[in-house]
C-alpha atoms as a PDB file:
ATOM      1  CA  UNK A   1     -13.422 -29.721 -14.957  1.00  0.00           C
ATOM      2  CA  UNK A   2     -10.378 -29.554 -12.515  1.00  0.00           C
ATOM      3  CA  UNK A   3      -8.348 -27.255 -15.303  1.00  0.00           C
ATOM      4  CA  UNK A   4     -11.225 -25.352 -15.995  1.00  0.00           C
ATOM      5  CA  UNK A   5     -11.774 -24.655 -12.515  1.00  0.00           C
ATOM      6  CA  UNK A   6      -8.049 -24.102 -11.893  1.00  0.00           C
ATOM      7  CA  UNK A   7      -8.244 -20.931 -14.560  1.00  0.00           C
ATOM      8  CA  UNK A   8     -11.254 -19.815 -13.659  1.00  0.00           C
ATOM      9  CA  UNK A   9     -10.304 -19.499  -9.596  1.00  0.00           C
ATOM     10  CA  UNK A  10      -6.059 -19.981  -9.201  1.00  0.00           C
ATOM     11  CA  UNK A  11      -4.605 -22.530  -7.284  1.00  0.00           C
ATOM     12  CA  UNK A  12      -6.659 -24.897  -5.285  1.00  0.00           C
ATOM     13  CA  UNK A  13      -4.805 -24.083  -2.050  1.00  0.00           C
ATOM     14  CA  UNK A  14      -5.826 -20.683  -2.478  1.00  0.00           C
ATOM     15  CA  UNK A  15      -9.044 -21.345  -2.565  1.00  0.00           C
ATOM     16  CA  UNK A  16     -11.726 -19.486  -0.335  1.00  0.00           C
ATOM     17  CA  UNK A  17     -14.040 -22.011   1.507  1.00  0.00           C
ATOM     18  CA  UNK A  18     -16.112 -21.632   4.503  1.00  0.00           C
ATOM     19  CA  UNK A  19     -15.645 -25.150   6.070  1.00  0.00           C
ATOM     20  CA  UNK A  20     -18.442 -24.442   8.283  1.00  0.00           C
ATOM     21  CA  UNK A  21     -17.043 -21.721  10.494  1.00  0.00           C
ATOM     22  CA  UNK A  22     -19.028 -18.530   9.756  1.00  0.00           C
ATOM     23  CA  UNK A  23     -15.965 -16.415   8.648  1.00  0.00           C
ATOM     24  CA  UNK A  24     -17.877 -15.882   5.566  1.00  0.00           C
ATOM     25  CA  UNK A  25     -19.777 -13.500   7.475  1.00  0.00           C
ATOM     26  CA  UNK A  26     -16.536 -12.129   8.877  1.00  0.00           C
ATOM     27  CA  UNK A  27     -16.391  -8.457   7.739  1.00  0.00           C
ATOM     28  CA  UNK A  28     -12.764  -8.746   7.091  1.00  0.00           C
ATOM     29  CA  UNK A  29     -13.317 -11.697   4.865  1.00  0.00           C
ATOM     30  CA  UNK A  30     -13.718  -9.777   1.789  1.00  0.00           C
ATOM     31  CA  UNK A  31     -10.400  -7.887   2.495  1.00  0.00           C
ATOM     32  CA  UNK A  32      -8.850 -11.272   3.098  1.00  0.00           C
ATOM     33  CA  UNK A  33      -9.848 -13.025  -0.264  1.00  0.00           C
ATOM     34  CA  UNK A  34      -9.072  -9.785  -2.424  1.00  0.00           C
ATOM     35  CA  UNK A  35      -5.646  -9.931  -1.010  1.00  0.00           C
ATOM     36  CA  UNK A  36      -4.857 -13.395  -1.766  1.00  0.00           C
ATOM     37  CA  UNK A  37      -7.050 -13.075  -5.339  1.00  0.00           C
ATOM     38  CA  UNK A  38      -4.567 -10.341  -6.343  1.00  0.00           C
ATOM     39  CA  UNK A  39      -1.466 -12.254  -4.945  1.00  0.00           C
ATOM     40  CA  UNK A  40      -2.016 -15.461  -6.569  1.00  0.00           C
ATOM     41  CA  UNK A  41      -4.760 -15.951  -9.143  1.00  0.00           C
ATOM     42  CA  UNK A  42      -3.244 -14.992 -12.796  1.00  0.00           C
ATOM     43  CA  UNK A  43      -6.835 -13.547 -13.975  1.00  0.00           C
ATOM     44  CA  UNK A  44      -7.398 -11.011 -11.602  1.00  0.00           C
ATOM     45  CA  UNK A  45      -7.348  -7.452 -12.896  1.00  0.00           C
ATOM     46  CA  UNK A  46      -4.713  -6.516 -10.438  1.00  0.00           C
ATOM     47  CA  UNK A  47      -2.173  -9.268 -10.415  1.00  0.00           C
ATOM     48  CA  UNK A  48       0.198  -7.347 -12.247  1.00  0.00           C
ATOM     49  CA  UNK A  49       0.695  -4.940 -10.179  1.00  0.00           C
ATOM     50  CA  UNK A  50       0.990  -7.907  -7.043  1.00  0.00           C
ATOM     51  CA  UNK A  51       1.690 -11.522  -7.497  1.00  0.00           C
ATOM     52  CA  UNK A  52       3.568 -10.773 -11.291  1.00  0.00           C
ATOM     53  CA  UNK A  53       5.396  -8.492  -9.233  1.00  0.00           C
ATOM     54  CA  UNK A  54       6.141 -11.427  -7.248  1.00  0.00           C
ATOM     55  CA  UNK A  55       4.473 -10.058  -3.796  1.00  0.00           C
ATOM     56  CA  UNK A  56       2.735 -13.008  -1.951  1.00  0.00           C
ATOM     57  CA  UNK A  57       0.564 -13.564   1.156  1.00  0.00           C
ATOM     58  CA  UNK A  58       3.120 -14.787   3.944  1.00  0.00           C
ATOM     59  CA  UNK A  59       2.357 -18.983   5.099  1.00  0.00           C
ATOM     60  CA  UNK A  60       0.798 -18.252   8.090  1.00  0.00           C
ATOM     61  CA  UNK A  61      -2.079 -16.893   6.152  1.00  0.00           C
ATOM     62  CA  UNK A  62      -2.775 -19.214   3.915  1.00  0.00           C
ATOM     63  CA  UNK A  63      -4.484 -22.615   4.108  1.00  0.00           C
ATOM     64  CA  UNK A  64      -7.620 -24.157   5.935  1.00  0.00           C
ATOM     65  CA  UNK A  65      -6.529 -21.539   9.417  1.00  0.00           C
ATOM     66  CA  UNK A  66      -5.160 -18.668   7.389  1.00  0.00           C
ATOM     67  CA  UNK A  67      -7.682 -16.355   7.543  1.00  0.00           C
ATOM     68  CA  UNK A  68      -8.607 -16.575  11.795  1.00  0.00           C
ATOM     69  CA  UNK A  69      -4.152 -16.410  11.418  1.00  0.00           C
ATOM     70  CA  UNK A  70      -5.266 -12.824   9.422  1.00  0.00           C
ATOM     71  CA  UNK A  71      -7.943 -11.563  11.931  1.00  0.00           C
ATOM     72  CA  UNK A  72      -5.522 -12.181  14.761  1.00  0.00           C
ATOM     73  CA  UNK A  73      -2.690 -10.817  13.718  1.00  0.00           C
ATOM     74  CA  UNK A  74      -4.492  -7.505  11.937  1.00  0.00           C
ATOM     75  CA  UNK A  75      -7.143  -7.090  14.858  1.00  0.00           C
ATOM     76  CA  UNK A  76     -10.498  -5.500  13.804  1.00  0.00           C
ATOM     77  CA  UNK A  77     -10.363  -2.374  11.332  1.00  0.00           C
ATOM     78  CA  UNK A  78     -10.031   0.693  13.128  1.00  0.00           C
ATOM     79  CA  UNK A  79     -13.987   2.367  13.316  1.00  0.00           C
ATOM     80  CA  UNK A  80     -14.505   5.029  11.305  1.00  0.00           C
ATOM     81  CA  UNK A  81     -17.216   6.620   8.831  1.00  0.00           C
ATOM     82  CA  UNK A  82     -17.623   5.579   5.025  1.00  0.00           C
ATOM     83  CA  UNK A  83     -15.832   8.181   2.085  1.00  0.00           C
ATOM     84  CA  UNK A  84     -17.872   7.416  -0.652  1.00  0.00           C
ATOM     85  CA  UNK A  85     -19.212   4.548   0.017  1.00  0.00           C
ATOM     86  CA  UNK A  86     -15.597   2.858   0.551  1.00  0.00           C
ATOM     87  CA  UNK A  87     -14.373   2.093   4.070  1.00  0.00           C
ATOM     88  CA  UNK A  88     -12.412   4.527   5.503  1.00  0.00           C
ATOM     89  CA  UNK A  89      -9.682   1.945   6.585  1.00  0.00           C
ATOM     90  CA  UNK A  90      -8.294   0.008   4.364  1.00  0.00           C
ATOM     91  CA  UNK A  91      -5.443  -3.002   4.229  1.00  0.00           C
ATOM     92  CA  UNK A  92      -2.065  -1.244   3.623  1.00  0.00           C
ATOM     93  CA  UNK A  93       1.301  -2.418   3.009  1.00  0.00           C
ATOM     94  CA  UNK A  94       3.791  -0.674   5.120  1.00  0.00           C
ATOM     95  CA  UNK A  95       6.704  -1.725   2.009  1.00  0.00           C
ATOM     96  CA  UNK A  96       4.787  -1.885  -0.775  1.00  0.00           C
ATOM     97  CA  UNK A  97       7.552  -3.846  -2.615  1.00  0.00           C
ATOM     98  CA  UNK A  98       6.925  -6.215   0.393  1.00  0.00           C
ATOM     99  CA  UNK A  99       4.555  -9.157   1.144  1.00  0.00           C
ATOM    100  CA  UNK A 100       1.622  -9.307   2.702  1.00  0.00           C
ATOM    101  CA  UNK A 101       2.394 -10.321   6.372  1.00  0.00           C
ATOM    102  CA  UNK A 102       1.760  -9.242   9.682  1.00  0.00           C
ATOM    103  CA  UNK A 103       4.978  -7.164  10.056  1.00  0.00           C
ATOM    104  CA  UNK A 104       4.407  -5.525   6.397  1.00  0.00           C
ATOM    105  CA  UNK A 105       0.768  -4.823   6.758  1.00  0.00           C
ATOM    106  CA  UNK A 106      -1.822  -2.256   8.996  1.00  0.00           C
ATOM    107  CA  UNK A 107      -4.989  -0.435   8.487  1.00  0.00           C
ATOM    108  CA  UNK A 108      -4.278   2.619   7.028  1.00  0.00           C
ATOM    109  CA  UNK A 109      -6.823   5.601   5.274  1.00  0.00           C
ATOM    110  CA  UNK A 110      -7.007   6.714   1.937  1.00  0.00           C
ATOM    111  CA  UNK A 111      -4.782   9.571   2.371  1.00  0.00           C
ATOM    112  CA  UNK A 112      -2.376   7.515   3.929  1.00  0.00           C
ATOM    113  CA  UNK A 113      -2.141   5.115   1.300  1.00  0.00           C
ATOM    114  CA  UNK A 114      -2.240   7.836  -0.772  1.00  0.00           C
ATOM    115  CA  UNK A 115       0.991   8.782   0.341  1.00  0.00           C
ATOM    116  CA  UNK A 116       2.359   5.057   0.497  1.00  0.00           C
ATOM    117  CA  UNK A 117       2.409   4.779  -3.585  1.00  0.00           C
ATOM    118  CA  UNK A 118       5.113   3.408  -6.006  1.00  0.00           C
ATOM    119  CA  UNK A 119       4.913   6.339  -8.205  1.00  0.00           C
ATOM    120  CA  UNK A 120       5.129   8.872  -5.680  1.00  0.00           C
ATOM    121  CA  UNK A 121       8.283  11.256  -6.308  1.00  0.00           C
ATOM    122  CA  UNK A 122      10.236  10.982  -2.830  1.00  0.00           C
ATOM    123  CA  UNK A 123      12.882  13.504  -1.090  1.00  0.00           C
ATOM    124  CA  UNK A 124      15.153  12.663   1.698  1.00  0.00           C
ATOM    125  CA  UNK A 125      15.579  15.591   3.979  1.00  0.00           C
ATOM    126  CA  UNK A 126      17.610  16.060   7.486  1.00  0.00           C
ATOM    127  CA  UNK A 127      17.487  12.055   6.880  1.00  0.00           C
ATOM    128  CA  UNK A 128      13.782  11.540   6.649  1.00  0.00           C
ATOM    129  CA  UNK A 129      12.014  10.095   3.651  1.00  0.00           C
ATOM    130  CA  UNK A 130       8.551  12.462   2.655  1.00  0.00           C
ATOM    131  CA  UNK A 131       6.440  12.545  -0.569  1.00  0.00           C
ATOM    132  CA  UNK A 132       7.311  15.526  -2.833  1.00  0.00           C
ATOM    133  CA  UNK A 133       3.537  16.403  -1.629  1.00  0.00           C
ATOM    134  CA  UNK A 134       4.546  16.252   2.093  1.00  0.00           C
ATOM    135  CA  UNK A 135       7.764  18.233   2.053  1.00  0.00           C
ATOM    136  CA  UNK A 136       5.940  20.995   0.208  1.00  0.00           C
ATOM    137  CA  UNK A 137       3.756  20.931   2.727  1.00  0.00           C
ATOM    138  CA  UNK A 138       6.428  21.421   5.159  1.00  0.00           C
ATOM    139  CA  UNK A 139       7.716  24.703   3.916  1.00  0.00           C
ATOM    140  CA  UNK A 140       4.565  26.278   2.943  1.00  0.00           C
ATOM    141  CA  UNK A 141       5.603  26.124  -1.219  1.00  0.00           C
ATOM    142  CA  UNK A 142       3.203  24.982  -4.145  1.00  0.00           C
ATOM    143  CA  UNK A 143       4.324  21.208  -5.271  1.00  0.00           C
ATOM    144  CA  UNK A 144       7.587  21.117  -7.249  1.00  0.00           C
ATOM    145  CA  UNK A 145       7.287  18.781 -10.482  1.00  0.00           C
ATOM    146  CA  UNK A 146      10.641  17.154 -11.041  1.00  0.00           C
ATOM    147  CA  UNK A 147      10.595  18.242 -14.620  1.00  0.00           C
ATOM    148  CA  UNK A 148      10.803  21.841 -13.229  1.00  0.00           C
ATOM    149  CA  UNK A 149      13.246  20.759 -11.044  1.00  0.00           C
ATOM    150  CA  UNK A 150      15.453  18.830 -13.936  1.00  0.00           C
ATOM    151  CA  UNK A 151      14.705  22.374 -15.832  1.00  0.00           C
ATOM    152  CA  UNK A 152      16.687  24.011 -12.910  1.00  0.00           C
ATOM    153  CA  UNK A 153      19.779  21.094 -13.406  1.00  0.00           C
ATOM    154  CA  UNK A 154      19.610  20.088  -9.499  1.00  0.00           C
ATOM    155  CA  UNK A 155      18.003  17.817  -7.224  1.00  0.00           C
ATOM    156  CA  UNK A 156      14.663  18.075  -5.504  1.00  0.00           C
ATOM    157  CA  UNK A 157      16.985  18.609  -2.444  1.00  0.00           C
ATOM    158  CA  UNK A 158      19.127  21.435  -3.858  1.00  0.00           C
ATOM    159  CA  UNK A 159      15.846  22.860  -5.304  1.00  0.00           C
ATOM    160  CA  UNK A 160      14.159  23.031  -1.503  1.00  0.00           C
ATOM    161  CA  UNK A 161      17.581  24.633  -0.214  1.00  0.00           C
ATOM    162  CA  UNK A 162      17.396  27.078  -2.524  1.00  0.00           C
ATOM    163  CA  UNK A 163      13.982  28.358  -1.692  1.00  0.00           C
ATOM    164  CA  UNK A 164      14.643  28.714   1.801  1.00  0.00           C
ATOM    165  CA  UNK A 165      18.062  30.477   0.988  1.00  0.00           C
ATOM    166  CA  UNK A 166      16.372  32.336  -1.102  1.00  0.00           C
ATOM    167  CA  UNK A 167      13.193  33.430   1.340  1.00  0.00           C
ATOM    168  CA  UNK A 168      15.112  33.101   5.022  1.00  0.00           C
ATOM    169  CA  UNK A 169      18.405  34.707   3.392  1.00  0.00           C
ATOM    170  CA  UNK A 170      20.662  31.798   4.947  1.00  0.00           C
ATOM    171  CA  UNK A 171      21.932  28.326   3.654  1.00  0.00           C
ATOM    172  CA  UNK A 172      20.489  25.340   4.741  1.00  0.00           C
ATOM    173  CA  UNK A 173      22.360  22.161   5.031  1.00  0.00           C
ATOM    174  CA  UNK A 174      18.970  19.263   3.973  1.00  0.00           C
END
């Protein structure tokens, strides 16, 4: 019964109970067991992409106290109307190689986390870091696909110098 219930649920230290203090009720609790479900039980859809990437939920939120640690530390989600039926806040990582702690993690929207992907192409300009997306957005141009880029034998870099040389009629140092 104890194995069974081990597959079935993770690690009994992970394990969501209520001990009598209402957080059940808590409407960050569901945030709070969907993090630690994807960072440490082995049958949850997402663990791939979290705990077999070896993220984890830090120690102070874990255990008999670790949730209240959670709420205190996160603070209540930032107000804001529904997008399709979803919250409009939602539990980001800041790093999302990084672990779930209270340094790593806010309440960020959709687009933001949007923009806060591992697959996103990224390009480092005057020193900043921006999403392919966001520096297009920048200088007014439709997106640039890095295969069009490759096509062109430069970097994403080179390839946003040259379209401002090219519309402004003077080199730009990125």
């Amino acid at each position: 019964m104890h194995y069974r219930r081990f597959m079935l649920y993770g690690d009994t230290n992970y394990t969501m109970r209520d001990y009598g203090t209402g957080k059940k009720k808590h409407p960050l609790y569901a945030v709070y067991k969907d993090m630690v479900r994807r960072c440490s039980n082995r049958n949850d859809k997402a663990y791939h992409n979290y705990g077999g990437r070896g993220i984890k939920v830090c120690d102070r939120w874990l255990g008999k106290d670790g949730f209240w640690n959670f709420v205190d530390d996160m603070g209540k989600r930032p107000s804001g109307e529904m997008l399709s039926g979803r919250p409009r806040y939602t539990l980001d990582r800041i790093d999302v190689n990084g672990d779930y702690c209270k340094e790593n993690c806010r309440w960020a929207t959709w687009a933001e986390q949007g923009k806060n992907k591992r697959n996103n192409s990224t390009v480092f300009l005057w020193g900043e870091r921006y999403t392919l997306r966001q520096a297009c957005d920048i200088f007014g141009i439709s997106p640039l696909s890095p295969s069009i880029v490759n096509k062109l034998g430069t970097t994403i870099e080179e390839a946003f110098a040259r379209h401002l040389e090219n519309n402004y009629g003077e080199r730009v140092s990125l």
